[in-house]
N, C-alpha and C. Protein backbone atom coordinates (compact mmCIF):
# COMPACT_ATOMS: atom_id res chain seq x y z
N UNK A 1 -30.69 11.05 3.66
CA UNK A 1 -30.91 10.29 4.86
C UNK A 1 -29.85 10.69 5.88
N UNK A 2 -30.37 11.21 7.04
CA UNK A 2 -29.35 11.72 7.94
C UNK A 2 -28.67 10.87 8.97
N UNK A 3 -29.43 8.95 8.83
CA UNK A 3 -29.14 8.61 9.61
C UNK A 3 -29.03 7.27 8.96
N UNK A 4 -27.88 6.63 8.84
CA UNK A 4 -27.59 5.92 8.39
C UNK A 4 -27.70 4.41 9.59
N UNK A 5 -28.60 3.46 9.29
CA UNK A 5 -28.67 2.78 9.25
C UNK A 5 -29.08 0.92 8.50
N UNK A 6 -28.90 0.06 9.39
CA UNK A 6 -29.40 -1.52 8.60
C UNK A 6 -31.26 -1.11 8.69
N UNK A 7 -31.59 -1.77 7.98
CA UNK A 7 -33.26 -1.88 7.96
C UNK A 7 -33.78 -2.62 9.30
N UNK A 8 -33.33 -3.57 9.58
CA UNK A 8 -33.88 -3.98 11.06
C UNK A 8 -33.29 -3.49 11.75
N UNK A 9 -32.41 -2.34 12.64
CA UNK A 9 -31.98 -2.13 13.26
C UNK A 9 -32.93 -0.99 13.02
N UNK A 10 -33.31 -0.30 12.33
CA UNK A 10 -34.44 0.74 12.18
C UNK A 10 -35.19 0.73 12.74
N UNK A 11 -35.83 -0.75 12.43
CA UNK A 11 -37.14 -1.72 12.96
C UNK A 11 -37.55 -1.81 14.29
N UNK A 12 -36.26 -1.98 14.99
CA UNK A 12 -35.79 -2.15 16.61
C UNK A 12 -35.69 -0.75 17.14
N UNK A 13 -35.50 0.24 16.67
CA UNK A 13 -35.26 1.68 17.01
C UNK A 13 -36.62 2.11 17.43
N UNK A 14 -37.61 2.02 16.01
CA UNK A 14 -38.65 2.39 16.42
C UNK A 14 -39.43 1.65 17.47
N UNK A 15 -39.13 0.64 17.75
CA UNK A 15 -39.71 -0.70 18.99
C UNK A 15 -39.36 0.08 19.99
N UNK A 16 -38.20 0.41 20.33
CA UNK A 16 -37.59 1.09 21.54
C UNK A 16 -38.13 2.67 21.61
N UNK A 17 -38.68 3.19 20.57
CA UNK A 17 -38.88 4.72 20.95
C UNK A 17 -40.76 4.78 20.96
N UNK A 18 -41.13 3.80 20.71
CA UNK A 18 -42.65 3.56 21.12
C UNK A 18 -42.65 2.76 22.67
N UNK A 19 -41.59 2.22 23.29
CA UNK A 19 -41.70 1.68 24.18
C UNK A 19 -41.00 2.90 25.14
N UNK A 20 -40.10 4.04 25.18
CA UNK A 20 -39.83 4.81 25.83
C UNK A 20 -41.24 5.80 25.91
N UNK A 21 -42.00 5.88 24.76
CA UNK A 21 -42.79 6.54 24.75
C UNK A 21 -44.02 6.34 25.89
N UNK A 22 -44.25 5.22 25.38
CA UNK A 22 -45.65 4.72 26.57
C UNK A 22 -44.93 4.22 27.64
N UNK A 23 -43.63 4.20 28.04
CA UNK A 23 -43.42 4.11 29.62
C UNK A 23 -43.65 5.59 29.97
N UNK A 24 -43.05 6.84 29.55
CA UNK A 24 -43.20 7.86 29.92
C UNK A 24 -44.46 8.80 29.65
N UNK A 25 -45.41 8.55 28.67
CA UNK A 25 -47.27 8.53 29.13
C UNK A 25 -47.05 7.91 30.34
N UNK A 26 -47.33 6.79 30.67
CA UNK A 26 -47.92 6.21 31.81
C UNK A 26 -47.00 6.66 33.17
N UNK A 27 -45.75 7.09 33.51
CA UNK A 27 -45.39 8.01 34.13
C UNK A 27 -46.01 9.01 34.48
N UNK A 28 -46.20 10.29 33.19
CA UNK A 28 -46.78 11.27 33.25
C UNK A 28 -48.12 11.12 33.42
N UNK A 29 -48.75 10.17 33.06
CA UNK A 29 -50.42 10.14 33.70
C UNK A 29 -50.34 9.76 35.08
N UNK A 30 -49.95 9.01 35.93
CA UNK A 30 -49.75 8.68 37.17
C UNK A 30 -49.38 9.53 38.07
N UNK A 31 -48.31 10.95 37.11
CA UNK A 31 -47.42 11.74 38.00
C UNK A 31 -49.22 12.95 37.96
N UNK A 32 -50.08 12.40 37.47
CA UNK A 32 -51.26 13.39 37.25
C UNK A 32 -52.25 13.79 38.43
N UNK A 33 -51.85 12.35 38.83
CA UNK A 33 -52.81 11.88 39.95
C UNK A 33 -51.91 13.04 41.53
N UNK A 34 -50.60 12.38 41.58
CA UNK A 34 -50.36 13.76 42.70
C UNK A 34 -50.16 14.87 42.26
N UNK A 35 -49.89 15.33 41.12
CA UNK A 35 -50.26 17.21 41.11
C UNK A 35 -51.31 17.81 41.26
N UNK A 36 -52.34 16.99 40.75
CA UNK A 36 -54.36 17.53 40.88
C UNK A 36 -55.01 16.88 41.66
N UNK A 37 -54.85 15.26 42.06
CA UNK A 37 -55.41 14.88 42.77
C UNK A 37 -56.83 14.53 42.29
N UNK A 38 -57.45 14.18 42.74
CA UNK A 38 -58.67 13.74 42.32
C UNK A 38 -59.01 14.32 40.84
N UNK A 39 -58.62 15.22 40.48
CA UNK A 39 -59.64 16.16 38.64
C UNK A 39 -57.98 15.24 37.87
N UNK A 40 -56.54 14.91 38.42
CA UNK A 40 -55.79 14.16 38.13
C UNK A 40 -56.01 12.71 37.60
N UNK A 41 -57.29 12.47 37.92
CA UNK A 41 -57.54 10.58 37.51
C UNK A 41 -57.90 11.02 35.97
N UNK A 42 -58.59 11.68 35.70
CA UNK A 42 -58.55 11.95 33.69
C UNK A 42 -57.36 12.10 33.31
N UNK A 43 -56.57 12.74 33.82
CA UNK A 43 -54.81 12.76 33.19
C UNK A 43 -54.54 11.50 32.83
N UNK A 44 -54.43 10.70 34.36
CA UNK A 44 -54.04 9.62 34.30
C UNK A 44 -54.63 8.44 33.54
N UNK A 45 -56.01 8.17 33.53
CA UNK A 45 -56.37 6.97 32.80
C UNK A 45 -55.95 7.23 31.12
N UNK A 46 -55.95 8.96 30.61
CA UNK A 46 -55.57 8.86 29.50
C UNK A 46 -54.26 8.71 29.43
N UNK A 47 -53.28 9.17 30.19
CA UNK A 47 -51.62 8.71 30.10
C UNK A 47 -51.68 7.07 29.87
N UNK A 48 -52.25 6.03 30.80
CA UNK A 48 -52.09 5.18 30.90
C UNK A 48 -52.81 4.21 29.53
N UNK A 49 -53.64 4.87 29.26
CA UNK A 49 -54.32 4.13 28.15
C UNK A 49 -53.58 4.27 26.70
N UNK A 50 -53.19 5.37 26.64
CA UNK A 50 -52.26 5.58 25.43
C UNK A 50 -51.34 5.67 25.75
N UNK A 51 -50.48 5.19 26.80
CA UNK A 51 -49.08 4.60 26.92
C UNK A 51 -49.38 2.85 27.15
N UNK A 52 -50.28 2.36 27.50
CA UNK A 52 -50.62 0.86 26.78
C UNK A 52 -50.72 0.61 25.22
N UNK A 53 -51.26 1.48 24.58
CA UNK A 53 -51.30 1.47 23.29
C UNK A 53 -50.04 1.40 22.69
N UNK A 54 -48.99 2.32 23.19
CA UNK A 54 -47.62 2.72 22.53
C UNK A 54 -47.00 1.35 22.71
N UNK A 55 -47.22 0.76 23.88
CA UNK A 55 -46.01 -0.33 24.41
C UNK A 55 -46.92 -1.90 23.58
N UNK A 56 -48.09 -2.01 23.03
CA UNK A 56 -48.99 -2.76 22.39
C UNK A 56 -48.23 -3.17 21.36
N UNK A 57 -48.07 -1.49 20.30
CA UNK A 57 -47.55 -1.08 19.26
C UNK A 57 -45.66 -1.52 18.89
N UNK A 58 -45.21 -1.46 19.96
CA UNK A 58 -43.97 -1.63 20.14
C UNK A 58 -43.60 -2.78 20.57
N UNK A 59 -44.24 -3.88 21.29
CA UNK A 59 -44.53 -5.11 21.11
C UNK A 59 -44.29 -5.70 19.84
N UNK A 60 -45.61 -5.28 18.94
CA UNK A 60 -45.75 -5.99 17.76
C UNK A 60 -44.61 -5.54 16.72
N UNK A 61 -44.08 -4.33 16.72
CA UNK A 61 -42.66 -4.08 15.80
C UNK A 61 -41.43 -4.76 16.39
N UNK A 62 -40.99 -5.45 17.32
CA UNK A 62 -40.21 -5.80 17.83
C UNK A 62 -40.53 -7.63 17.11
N UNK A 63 -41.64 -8.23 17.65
CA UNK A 63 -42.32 -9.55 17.36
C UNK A 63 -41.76 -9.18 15.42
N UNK A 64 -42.11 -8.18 15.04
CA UNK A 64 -42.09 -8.29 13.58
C UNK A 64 -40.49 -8.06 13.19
N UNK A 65 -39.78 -7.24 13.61
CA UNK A 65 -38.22 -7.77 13.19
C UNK A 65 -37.92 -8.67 13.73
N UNK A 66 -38.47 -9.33 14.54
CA UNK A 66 -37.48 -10.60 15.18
C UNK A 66 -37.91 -11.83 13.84
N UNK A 67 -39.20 -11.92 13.59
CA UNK A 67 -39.65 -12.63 12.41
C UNK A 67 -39.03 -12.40 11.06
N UNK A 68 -38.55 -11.30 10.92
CA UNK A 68 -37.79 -10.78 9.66
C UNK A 68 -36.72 -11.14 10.05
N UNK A 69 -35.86 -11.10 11.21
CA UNK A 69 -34.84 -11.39 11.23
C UNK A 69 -34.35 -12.64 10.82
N UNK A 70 -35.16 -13.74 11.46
CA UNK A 70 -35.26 -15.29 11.31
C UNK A 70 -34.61 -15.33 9.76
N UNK A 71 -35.78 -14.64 9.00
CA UNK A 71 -35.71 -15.27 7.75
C UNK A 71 -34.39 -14.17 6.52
N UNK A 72 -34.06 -13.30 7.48
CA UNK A 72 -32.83 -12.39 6.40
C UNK A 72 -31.75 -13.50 6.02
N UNK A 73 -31.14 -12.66 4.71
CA UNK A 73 -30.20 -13.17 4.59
C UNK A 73 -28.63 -12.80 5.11
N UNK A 74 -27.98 -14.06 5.48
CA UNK A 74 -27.08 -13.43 6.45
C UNK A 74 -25.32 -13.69 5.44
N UNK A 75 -24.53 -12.92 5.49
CA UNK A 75 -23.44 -12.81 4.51
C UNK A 75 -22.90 -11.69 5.27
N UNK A 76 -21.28 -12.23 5.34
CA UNK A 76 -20.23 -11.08 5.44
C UNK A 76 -19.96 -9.75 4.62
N UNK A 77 -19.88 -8.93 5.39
CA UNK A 77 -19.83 -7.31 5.09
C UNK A 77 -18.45 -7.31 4.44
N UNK A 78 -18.18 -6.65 3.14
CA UNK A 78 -16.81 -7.11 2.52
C UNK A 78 -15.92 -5.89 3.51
N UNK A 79 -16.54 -5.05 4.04
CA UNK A 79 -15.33 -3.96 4.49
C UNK A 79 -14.89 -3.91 5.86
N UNK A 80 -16.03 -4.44 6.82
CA UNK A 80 -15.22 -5.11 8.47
C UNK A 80 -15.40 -6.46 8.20
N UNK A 81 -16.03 -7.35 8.08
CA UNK A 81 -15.94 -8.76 7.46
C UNK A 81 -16.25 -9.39 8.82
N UNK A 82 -17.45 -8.49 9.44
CA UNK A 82 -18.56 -9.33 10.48
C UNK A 82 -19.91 -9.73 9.34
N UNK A 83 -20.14 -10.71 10.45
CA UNK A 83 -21.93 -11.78 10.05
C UNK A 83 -22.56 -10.45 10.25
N UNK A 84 -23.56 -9.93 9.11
CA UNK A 84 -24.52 -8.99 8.97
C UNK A 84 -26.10 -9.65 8.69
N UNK A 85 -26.68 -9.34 8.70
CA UNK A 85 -28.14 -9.80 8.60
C UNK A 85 -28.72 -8.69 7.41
N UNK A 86 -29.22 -8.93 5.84
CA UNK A 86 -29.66 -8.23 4.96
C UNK A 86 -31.32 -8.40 4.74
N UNK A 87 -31.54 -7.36 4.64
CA UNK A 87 -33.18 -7.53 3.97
C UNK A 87 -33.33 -7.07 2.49
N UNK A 88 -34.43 -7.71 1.74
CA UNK A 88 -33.83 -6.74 0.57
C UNK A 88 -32.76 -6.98 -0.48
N UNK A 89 -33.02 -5.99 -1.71
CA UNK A 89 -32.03 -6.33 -2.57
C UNK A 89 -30.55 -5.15 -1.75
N UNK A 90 -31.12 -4.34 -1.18
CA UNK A 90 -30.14 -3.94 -1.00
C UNK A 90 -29.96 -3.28 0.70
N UNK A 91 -29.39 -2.97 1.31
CA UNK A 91 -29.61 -2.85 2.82
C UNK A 91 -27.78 -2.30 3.73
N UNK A 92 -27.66 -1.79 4.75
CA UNK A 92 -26.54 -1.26 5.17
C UNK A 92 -25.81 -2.52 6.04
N UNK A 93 -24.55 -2.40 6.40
CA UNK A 93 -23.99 -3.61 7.26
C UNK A 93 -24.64 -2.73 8.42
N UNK A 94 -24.96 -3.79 9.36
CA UNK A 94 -25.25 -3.64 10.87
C UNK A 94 -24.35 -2.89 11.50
N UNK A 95 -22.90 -2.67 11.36
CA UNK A 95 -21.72 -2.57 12.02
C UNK A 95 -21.32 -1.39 11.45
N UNK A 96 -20.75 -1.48 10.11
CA UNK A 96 -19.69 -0.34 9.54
C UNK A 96 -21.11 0.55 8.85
N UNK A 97 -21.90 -0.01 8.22
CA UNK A 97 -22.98 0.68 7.73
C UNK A 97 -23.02 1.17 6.12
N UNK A 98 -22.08 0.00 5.59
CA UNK A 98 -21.76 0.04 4.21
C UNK A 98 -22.76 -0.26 3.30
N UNK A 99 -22.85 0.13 2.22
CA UNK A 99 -24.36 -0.15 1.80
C UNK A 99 -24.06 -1.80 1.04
N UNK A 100 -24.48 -2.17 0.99
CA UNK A 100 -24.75 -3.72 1.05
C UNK A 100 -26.01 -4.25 -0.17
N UNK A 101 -25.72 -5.40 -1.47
CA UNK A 101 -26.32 -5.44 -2.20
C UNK A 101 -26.30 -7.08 -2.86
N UNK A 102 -27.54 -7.57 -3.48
CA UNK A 102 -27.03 -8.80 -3.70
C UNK A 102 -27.92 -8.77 -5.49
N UNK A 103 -27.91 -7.86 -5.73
CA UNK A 103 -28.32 -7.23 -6.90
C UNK A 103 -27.21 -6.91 -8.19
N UNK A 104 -26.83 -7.60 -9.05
CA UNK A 104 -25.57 -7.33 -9.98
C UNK A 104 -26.02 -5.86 -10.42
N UNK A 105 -26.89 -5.43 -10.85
CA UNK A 105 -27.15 -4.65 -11.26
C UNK A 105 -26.75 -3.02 -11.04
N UNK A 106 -27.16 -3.18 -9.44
CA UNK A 106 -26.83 -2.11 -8.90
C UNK A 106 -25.34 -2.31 -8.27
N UNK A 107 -24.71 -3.21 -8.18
CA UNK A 107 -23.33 -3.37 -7.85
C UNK A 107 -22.23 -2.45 -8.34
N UNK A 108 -21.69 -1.89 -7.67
CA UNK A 108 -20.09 -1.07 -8.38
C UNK A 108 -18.83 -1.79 -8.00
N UNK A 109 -18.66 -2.73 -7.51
CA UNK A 109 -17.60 -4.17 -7.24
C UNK A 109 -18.28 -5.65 -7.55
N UNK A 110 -17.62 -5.95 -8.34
CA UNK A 110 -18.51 -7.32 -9.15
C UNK A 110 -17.65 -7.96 -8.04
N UNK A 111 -18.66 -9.41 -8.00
CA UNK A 111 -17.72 -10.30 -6.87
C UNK A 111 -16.16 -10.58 -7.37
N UNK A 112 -16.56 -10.89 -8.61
CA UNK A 112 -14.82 -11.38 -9.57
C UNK A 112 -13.80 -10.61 -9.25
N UNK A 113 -14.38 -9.01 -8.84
CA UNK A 113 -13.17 -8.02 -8.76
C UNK A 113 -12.72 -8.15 -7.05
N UNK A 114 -13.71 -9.04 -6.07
CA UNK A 114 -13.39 -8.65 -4.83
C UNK A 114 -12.66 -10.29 -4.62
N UNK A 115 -13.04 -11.11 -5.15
CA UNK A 115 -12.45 -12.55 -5.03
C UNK A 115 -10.60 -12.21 -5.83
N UNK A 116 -10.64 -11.62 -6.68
CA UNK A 116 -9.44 -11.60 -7.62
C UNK A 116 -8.46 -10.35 -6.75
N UNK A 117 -8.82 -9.76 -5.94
CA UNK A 117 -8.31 -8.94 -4.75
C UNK A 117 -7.68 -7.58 -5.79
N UNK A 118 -8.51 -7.05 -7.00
CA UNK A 118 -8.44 -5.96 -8.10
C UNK A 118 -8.61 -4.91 -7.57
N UNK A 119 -9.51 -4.56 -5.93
CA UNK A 119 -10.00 -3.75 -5.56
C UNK A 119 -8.85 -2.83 -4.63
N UNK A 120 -8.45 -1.74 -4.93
CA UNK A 120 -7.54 -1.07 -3.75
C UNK A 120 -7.88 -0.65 -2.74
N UNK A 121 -7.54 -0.57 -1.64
CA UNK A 121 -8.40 -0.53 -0.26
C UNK A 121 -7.46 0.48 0.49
């Protein structure tokens, strides 16, 4: 993964790059209309129609992390020790981008070792 991020902040990324997207269709279909001019209105109604679609699309992923967000679970990041928002058994801090887990299983610092301050930093 080359890009390390939280899962809703992913969520919101792609909201924002479907919404850059169909602002700039509907730009470029409009910008259709003064380069051709009249044979320009097919550019344009298709720029505009599938840059409504994109910003539709990006709507509803935005509506849908904000709903996920509501319900994450929210717990301090043990390594900057800001309020993070988790999805999941396991998920990155929002901030430092530490991987983040509420799973014993997959844990490599048991809480006992981070409460008992065992851990060297």
């Amino acid at each position: 993964m080359t890009f390390k991020s939280a899962k809703i902040n992913a969520f919101r990324t792609w909201g924002l790059a479907l919404t850059m997207l169909g602002m700039g269709l509907m730009i470029l279909g409009t910008a259709g209309i003064v380069f051709w001019g009249q044979t320009g209105k097919i550019f344009a109604a298709f720029g505009l129609v599938i840059g409504l679609v994109s910003m539709m699309a990006s709507l509803a992923i935005y509506f849908w992390a904000g709903m996920l967000s509501t319900s994450a679970v929210q717990l301090e990041c043990p390594e900057c020790g800001k309020l993070t928002k988790m999805l999941g058994k396991t998920d990155r801090c929002m901030f430092c981008h530490t991987m983040l887990t509420l799973d014993p299983q997959q844990a490599t610092i048991t809480s006992k070792q981070l409460k008992n301050g065992q851990i060297k930093q």
